[in-house]
Every structure is written in C-alpha cells, then in structure tokens.
PDB file of N, CA and C in Angstrom:
ATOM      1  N   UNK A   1      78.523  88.956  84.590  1.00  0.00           N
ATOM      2  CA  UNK A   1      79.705  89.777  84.355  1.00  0.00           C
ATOM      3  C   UNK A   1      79.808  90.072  82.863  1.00  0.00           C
ATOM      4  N   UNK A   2      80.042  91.236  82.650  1.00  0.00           N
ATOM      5  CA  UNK A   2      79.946  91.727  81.113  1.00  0.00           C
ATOM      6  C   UNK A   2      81.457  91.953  80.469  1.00  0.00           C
ATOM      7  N   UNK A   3      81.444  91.853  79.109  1.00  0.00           N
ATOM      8  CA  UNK A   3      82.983  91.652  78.747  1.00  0.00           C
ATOM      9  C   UNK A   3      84.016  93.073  79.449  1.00  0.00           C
ATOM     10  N   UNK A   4      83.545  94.164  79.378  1.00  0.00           N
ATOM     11  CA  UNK A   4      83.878  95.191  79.939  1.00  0.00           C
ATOM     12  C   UNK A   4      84.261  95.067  81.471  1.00  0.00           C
ATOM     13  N   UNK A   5      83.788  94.242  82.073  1.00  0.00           N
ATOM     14  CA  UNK A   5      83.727  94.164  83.497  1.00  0.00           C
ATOM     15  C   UNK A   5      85.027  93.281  83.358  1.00  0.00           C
ATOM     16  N   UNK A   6      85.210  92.360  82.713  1.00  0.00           N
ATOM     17  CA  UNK A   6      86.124  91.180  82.480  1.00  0.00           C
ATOM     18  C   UNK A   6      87.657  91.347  82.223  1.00  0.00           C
ATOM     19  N   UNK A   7      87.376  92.835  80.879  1.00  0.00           N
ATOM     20  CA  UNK A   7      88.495  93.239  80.583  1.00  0.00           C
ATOM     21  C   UNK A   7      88.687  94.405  81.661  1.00  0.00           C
ATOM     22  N   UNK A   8      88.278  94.700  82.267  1.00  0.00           N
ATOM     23  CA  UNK A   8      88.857  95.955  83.217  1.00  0.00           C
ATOM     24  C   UNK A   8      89.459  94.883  84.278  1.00  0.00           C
ATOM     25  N   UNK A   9      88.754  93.586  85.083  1.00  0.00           N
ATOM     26  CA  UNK A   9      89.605  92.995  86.020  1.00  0.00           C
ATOM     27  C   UNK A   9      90.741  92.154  85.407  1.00  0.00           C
ATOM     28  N   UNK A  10      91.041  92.239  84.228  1.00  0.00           N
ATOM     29  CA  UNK A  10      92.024  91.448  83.678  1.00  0.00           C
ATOM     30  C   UNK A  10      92.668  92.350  83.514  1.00  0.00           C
ATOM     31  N   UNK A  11      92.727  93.762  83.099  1.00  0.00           N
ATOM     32  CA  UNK A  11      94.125  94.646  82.616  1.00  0.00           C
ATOM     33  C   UNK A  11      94.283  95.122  84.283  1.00  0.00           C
ATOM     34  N   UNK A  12      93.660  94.830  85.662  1.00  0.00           N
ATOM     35  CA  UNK A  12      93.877  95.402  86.548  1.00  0.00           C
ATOM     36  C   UNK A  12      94.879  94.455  87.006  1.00  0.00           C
ATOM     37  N   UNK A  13      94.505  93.469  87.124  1.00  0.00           N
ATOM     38  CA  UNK A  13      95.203  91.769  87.453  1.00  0.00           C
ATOM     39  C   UNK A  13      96.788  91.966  86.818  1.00  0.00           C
ATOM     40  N   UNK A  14      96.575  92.423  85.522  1.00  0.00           N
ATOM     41  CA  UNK A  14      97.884  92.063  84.871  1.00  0.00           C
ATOM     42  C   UNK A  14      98.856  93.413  85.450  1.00  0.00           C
ATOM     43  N   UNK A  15      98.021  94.400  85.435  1.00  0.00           N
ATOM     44  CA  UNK A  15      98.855  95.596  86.111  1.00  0.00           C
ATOM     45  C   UNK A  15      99.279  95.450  86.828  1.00  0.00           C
ATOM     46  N   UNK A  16      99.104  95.001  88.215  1.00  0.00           N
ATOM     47  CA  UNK A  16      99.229  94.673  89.526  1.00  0.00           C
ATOM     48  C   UNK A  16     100.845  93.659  89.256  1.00  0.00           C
ATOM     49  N   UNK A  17     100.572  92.799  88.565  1.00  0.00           N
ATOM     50  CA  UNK A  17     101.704  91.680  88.537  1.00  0.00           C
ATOM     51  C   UNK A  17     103.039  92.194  87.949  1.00  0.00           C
ATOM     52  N   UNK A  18     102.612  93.633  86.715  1.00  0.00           N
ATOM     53  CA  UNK A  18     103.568  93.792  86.189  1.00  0.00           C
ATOM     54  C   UNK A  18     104.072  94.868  87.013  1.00  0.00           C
ATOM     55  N   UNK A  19     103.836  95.957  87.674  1.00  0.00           N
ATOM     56  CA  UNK A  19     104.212  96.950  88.895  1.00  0.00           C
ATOM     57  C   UNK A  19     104.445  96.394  90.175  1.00  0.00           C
ATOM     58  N   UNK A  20     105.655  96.029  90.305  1.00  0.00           N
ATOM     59  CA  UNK A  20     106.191  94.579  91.412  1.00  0.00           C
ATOM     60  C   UNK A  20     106.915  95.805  92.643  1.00  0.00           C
ATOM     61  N   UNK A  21     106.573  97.449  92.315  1.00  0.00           N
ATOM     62  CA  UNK A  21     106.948  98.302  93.504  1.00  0.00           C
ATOM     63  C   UNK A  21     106.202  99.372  93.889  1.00  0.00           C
ATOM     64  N   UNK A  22     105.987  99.633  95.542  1.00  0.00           N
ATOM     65  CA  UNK A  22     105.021 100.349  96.049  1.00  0.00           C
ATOM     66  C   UNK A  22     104.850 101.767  95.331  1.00  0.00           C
ATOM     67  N   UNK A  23     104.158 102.326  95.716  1.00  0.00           N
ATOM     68  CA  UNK A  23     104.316 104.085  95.252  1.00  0.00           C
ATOM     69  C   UNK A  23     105.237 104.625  96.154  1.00  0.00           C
ATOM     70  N   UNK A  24     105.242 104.404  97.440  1.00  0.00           N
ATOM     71  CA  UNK A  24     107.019 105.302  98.203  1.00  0.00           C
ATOM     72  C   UNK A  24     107.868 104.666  96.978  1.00  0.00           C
ATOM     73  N   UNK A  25     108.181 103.370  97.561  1.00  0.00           N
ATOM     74  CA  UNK A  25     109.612 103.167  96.408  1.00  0.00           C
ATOM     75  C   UNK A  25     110.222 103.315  95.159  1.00  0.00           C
ATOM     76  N   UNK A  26     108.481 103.554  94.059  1.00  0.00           N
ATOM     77  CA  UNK A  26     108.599 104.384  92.868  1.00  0.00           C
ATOM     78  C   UNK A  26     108.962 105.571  93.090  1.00  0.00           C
ATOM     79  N   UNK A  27     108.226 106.195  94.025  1.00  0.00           N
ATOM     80  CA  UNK A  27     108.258 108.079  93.686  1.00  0.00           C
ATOM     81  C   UNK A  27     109.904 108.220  94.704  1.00  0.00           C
ATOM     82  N   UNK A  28     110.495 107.112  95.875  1.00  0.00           N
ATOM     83  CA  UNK A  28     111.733 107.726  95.689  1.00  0.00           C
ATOM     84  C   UNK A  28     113.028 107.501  94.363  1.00  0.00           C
ATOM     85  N   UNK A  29     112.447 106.128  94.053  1.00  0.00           N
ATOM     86  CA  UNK A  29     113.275 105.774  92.623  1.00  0.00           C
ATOM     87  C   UNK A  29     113.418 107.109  91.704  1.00  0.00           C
ATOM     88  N   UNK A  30     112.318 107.461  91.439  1.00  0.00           N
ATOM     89  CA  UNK A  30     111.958 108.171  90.413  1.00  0.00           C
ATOM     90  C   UNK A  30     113.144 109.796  90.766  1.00  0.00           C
ATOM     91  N   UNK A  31     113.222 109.876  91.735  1.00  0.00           N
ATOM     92  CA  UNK A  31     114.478 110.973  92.810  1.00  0.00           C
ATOM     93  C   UNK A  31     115.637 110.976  92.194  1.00  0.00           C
ATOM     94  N   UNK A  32     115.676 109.542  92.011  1.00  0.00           N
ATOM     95  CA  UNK A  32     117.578 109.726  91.750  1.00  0.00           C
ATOM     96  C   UNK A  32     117.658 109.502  89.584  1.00  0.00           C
ATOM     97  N   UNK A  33     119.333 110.282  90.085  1.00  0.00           N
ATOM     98  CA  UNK A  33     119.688 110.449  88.945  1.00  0.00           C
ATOM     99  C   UNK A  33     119.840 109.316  88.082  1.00  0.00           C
ATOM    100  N   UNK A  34     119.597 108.231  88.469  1.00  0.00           N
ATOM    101  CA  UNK A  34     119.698 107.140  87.750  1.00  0.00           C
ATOM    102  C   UNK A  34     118.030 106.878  87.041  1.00  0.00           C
ATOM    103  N   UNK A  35     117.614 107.136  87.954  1.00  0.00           N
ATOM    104  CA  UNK A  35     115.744 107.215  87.000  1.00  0.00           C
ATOM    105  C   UNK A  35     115.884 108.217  85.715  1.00  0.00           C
ATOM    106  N   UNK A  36     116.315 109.618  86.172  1.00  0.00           N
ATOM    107  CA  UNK A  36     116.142 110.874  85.608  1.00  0.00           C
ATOM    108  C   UNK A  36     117.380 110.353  84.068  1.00  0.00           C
ATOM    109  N   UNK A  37     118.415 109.581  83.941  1.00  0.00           N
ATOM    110  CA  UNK A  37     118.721 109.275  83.322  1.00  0.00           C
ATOM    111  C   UNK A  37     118.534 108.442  82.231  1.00  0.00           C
ATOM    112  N   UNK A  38     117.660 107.740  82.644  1.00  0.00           N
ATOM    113  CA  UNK A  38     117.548 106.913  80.970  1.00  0.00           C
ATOM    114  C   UNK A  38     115.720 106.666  80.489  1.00  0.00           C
ATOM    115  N   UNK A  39     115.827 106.690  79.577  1.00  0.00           N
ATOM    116  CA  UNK A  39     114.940 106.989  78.788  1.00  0.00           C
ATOM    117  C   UNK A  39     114.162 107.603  77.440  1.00  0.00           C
ATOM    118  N   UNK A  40     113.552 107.437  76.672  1.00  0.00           N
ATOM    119  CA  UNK A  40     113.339 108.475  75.383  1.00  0.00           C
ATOM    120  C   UNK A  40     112.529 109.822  76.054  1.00  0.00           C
ATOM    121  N   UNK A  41     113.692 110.785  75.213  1.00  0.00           N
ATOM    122  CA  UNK A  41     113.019 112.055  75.546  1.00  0.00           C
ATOM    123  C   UNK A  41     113.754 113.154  74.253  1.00  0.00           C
ATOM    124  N   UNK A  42     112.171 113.816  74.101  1.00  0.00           N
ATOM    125  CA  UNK A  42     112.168 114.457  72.689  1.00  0.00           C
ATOM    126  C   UNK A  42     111.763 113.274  71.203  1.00  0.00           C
ATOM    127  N   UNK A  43     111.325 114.142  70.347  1.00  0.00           N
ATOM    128  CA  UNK A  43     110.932 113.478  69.291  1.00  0.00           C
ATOM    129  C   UNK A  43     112.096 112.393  68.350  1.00  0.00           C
ATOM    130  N   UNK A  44     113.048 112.705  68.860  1.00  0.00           N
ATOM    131  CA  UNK A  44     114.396 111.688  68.254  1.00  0.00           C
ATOM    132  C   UNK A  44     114.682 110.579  69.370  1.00  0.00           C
ATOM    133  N   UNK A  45     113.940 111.140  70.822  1.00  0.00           N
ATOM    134  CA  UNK A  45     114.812 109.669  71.975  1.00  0.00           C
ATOM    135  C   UNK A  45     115.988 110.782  73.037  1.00  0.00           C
ATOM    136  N   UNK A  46     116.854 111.673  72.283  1.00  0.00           N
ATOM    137  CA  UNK A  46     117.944 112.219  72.927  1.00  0.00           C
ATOM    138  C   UNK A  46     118.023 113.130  73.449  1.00  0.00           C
ATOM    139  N   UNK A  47     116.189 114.127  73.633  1.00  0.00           N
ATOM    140  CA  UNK A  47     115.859 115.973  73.519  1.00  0.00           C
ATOM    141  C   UNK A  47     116.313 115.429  75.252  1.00  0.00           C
ATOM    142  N   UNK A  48     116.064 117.233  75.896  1.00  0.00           N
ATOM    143  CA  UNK A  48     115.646 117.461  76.828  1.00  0.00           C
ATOM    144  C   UNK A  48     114.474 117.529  77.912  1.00  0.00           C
ATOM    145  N   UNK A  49     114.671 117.257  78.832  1.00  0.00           N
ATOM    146  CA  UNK A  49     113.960 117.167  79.723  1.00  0.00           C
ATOM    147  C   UNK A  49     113.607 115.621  80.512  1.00  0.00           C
ATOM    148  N   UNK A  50     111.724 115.413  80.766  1.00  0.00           N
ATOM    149  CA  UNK A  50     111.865 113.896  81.039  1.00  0.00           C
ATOM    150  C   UNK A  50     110.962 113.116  80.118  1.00  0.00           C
ATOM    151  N   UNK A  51     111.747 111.726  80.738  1.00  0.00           N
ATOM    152  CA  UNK A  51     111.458 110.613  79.406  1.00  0.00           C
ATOM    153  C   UNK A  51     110.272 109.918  79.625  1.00  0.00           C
ATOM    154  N   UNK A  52     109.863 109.812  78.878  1.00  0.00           N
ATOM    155  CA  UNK A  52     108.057 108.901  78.686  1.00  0.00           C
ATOM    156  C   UNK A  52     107.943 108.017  79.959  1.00  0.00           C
ATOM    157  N   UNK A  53     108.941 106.958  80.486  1.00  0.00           N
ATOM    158  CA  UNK A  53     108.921 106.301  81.891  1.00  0.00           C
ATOM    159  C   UNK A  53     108.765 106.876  82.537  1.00  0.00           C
ATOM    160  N   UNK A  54     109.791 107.965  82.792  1.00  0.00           N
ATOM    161  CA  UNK A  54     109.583 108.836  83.811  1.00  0.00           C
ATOM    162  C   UNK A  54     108.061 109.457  84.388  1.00  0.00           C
ATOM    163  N   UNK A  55     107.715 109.946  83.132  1.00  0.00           N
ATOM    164  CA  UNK A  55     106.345 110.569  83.549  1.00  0.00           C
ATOM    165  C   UNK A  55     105.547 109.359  83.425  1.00  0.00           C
ATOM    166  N   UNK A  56     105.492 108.037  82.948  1.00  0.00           N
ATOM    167  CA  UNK A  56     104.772 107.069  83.435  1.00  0.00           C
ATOM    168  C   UNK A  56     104.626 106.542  84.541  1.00  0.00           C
ATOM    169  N   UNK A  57     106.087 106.647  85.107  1.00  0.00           N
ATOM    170  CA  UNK A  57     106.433 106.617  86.363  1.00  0.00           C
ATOM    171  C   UNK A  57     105.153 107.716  87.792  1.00  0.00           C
ATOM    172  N   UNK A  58     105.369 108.343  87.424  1.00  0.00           N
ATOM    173  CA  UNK A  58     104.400 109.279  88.033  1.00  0.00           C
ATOM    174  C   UNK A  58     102.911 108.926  87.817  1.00  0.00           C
ATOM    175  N   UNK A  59     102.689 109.010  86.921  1.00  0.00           N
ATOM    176  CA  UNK A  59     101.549 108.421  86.570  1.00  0.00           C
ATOM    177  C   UNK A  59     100.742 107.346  87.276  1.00  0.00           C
ATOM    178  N   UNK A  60     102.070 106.111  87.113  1.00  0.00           N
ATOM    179  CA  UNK A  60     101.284 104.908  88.120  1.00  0.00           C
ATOM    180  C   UNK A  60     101.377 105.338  89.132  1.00  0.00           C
ATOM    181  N   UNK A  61     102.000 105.715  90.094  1.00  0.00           N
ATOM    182  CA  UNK A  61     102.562 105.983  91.365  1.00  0.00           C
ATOM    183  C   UNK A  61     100.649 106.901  91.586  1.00  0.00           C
ATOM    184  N   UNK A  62     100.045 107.765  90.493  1.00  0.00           N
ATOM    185  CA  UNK A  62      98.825 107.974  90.494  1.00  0.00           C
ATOM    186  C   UNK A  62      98.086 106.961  90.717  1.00  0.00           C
ATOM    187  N   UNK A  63      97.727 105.947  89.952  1.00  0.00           N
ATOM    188  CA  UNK A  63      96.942 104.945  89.301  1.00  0.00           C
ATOM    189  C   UNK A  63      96.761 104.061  90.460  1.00  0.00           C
ATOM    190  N   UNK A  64      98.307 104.409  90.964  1.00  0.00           N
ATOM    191  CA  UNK A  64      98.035 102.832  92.579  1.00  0.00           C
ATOM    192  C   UNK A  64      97.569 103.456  93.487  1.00  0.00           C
ATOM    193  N   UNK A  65      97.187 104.829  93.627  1.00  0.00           N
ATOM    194  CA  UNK A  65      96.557 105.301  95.136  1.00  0.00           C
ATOM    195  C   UNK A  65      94.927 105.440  94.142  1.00  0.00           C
ATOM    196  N   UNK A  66      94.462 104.806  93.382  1.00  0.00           N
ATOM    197  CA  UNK A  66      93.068 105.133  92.865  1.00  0.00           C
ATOM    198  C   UNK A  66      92.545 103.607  93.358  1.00  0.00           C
ATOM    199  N   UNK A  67      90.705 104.553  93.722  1.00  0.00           N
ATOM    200  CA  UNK A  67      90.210 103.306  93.615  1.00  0.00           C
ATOM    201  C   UNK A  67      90.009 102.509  92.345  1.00  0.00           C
ATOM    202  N   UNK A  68      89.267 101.625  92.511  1.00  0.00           N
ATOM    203  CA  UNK A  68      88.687 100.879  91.419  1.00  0.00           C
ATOM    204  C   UNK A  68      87.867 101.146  90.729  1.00  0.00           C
ATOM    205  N   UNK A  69      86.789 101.601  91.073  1.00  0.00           N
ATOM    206  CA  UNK A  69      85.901 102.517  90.806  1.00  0.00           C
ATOM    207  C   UNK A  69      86.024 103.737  89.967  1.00  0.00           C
ATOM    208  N   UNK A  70      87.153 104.238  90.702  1.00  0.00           N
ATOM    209  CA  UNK A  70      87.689 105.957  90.239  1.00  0.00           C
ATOM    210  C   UNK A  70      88.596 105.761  88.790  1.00  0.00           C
ATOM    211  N   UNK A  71      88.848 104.442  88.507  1.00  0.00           N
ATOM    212  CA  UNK A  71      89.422 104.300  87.196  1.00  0.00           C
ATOM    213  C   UNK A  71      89.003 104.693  85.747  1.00  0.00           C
ATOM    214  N   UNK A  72      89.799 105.711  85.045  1.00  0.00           N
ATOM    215  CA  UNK A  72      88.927 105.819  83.785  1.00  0.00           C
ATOM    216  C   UNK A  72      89.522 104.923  82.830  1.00  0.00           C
ATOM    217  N   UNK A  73      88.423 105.152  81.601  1.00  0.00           N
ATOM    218  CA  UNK A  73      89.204 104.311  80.153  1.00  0.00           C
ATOM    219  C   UNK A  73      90.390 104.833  80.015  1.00  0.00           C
ATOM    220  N   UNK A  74      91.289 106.285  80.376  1.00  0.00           N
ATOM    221  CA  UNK A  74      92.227 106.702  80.003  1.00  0.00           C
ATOM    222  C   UNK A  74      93.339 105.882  81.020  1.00  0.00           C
ATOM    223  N   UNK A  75      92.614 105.833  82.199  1.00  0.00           N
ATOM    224  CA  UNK A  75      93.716 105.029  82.902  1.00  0.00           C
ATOM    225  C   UNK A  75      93.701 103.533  82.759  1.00  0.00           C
ATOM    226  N   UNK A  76      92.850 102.762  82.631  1.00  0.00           N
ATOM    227  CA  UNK A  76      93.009 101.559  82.136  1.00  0.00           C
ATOM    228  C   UNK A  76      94.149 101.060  80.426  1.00  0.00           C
ATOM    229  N   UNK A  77      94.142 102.654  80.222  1.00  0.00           N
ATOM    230  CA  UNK A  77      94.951 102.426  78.462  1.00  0.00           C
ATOM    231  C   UNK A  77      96.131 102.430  78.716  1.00  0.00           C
ATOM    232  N   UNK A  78      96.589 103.314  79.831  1.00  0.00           N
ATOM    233  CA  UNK A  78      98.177 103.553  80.323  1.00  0.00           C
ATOM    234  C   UNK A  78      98.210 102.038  81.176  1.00  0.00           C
ATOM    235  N   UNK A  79      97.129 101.422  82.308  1.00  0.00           N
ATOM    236  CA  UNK A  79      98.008 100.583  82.824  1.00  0.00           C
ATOM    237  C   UNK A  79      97.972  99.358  81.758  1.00  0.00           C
ATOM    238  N   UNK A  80      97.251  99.157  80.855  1.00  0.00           N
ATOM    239  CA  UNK A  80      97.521  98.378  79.180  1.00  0.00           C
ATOM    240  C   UNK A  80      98.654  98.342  78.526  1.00  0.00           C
ATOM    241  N   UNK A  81      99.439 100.196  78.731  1.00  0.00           N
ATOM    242  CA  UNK A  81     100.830 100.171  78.389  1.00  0.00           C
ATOM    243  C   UNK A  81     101.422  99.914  79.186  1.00  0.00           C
ATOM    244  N   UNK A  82     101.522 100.206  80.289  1.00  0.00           N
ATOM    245  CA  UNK A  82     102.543  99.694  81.094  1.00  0.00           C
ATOM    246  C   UNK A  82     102.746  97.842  81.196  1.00  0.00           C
ATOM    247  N   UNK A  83     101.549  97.257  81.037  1.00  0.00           N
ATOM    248  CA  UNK A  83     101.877  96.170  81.285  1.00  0.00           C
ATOM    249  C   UNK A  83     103.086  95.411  79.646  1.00  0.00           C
ATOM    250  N   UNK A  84     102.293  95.946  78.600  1.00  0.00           N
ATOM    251  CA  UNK A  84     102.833  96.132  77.506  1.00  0.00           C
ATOM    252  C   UNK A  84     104.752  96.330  77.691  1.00  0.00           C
ATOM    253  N   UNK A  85     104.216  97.278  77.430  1.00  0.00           N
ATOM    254  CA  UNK A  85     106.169  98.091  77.992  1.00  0.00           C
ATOM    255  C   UNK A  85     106.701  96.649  79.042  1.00  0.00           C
ATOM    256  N   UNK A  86     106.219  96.595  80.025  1.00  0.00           N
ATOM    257  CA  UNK A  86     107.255  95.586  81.404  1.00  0.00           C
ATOM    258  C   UNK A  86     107.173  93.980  80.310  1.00  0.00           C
ATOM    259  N   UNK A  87     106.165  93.732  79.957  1.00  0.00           N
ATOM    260  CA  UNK A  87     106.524  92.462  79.170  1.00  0.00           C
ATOM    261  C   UNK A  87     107.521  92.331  77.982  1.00  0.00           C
ATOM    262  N   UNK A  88     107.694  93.280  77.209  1.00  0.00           N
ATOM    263  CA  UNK A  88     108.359  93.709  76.026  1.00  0.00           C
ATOM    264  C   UNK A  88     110.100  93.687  76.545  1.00  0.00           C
ATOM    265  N   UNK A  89     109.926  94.282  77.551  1.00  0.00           N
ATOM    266  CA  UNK A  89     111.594  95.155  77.688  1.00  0.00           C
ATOM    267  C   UNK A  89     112.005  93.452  78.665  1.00  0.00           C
ATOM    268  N   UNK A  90     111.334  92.711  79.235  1.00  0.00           N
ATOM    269  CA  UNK A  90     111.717  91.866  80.185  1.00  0.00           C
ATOM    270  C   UNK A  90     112.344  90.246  79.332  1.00  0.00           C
ATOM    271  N   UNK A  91     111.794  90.710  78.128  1.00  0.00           N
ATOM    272  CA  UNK A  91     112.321  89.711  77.014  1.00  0.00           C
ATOM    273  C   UNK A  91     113.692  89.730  76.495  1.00  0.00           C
ATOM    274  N   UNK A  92     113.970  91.064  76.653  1.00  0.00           N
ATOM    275  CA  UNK A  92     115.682  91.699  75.913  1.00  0.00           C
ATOM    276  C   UNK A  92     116.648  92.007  77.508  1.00  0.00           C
ATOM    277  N   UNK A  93     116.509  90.947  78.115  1.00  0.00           N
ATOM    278  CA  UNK A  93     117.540  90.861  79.514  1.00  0.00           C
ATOM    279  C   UNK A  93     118.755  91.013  79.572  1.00  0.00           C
ATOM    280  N   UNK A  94     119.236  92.059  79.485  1.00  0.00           N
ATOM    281  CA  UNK A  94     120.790  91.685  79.389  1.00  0.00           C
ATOM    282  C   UNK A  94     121.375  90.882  80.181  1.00  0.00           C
ATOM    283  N   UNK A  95     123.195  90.149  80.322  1.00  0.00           N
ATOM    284  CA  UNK A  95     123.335  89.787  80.862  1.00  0.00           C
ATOM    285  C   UNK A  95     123.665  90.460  81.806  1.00  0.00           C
ATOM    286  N   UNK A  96     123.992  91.939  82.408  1.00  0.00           N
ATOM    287  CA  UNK A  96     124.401  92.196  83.783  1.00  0.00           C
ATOM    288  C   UNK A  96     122.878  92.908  84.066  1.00  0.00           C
ATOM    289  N   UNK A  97     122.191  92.904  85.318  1.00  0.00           N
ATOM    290  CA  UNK A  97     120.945  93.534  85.131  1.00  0.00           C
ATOM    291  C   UNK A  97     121.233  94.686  86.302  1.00  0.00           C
ATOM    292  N   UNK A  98     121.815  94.343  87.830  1.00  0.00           N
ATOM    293  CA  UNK A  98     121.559  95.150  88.612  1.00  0.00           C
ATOM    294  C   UNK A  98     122.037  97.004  88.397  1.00  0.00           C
ATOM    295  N   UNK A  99     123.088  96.664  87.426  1.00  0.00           N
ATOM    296  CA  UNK A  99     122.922  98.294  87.268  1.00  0.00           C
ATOM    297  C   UNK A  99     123.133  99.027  86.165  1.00  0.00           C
ATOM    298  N   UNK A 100     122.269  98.051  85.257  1.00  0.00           N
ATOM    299  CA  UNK A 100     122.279  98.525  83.696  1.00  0.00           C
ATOM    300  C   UNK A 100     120.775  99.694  83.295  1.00  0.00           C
ATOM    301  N   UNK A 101     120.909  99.833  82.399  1.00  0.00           N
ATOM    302  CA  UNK A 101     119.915 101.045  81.996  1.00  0.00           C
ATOM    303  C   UNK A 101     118.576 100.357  81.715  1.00  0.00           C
ATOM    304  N   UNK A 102     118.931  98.721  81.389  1.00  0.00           N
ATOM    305  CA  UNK A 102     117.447  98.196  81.508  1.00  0.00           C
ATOM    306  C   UNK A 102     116.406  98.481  82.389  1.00  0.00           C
ATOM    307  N   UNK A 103     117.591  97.991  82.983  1.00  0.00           N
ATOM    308  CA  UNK A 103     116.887  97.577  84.989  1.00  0.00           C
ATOM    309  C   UNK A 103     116.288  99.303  84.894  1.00  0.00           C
ATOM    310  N   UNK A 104     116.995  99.638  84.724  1.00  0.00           N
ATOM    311  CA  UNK A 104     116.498 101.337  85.547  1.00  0.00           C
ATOM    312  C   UNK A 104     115.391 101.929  84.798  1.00  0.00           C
ATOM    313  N   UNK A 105     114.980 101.563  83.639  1.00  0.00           N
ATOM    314  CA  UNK A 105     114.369 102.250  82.283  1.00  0.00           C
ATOM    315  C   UNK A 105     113.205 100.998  83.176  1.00  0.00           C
ATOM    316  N   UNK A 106     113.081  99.820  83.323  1.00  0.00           N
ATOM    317  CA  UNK A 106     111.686  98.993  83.675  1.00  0.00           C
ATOM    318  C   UNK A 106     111.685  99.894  85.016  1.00  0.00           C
ATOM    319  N   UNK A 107     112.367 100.048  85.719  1.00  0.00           N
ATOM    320  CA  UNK A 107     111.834 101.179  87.144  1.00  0.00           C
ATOM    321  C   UNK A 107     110.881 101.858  87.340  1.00  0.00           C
ATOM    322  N   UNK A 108     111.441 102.958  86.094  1.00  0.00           N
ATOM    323  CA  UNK A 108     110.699 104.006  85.836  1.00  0.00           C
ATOM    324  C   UNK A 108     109.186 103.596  85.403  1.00  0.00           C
ATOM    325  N   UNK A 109     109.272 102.299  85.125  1.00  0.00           N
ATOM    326  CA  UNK A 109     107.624 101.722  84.929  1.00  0.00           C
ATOM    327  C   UNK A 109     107.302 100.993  85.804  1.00  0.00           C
ATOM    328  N   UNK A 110     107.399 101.274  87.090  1.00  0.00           N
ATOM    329  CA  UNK A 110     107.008 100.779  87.990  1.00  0.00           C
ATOM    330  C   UNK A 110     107.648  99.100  88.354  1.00  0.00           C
ATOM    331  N   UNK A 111     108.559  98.546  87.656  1.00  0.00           N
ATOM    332  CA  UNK A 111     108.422  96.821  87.716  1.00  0.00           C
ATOM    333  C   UNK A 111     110.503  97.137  87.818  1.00  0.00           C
ATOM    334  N   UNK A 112     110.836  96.660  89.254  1.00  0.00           N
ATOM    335  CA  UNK A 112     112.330  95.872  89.378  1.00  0.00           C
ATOM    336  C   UNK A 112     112.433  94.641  88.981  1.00  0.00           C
ATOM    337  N   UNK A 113     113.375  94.565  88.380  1.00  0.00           N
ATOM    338  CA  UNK A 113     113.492  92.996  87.383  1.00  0.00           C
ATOM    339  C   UNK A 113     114.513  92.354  88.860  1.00  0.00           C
ATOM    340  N   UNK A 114     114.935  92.482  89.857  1.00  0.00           N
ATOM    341  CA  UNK A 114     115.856  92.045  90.769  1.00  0.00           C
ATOM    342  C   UNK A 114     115.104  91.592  91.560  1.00  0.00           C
ATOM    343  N   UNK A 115     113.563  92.169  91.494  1.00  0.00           N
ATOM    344  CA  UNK A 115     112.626  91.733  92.898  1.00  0.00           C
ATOM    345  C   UNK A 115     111.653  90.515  92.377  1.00  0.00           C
ATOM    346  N   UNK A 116     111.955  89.644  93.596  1.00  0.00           N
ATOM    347  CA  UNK A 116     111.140  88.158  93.209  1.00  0.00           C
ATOM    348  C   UNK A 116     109.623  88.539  93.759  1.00  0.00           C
ATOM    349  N   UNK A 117     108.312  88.368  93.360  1.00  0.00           N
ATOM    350  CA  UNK A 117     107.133  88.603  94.021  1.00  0.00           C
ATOM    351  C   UNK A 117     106.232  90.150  93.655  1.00  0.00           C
ATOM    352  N   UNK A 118     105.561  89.934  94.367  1.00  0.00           N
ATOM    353  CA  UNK A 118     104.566  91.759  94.080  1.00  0.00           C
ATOM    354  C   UNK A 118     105.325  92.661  94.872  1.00  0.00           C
ATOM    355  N   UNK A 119     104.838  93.409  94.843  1.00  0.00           N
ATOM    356  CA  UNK A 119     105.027  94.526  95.446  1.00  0.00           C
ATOM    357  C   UNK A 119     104.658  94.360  97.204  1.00  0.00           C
ATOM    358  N   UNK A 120     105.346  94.601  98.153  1.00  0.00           N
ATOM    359  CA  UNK A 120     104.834  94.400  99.874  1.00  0.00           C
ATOM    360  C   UNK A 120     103.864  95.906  99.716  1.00  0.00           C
TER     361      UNK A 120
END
C-alpha cells in the first residue's frame, strides 16, 4: 500500500464519519429556508445569493453517490474540507443546538450535530 493509497482511505474514512446524513436527507435539508439561510455569501459573508455550505452541500450529496474509484484529487480536497469545516465548527457548540444557526450551517456540510452514529 503506497502513501497515496493510505491518504486517500484515510480522508475517505474521516469523510464518512464526519457526513453523519444520507444524500435524500441532505438534498431535502438543503430545500428549506433554514439551510438557504445561514451561511457566508459574497466576498464580505453578507452578499447575495448561496453560501459556500450550501453549495458544499450539493457537492457532497455528489461525492456520496461516487465510486471510489471515480474520485478525483479535486474531490478528495473538498471531502479534506469538509471534514476540516465539521471538526472546527463542532468545537464552538453553543449552548442551545437544535435550532441555532450552528446546527444548520454544520447541515449544510453534510454532519447533524443532534444525530448520534453515521449516517443509516
């Protein structure tokens, strides 16, 4: 096994653990106005349109119907960020979680902080 081989099943491993929801339940999350709401968007955080989760959001919801195989370096860099991003934001917990902008902003990256386990 070559280091390349090593680091691709390790950023896959860690992906997997940190995206704790299916692709239905992302791409309907991603539906409501509570996804479409929070997030940085535009070069200040506050522009229009959608926010970096969001379209990350989409993204994985890509990434989890790929094979293993079919993975590029570009997608191994996003699920690198994503795991990045879900470890980072899961450190600054607020105390109310179920319907704060945290919770909803880790959504949009695929990972519910309310759900115990992987993804069914």
């Amino acid at each position: 096994m070559t280091a390349d081989t090593l680091d691709r099943d390790t950023t896959l491993r860690e992906f997997h653990d940190a995206v704790n929801m299916t692709p239905s339940e992302l791409r309907k999350w991603l539906e409501t106005n509570d996804s479409q709401a929070v997030g940085w968007k535009g070069e200040d955080g506050h522009g229009d349109g959608e926010s970096v989760g969001h379209a990350s959001g989409r993204r994985i919801i890509d990434l989890l119907g790929k094979k293993k195989a079919d993975l590029t370096d570009d997608d191994l860099a996003h699920m690198r960020k994503v795991v990045g991003y879900v470890h980072r934001h899961l450190a600054q917990q607020p105390a109310d979680t179920e319907h704060s902008r945290w919770r909803y902003s880790l959504m949009n990256w695929g990972h519910d902080p309310t759900r115990k386990g992987p993804a069914k």
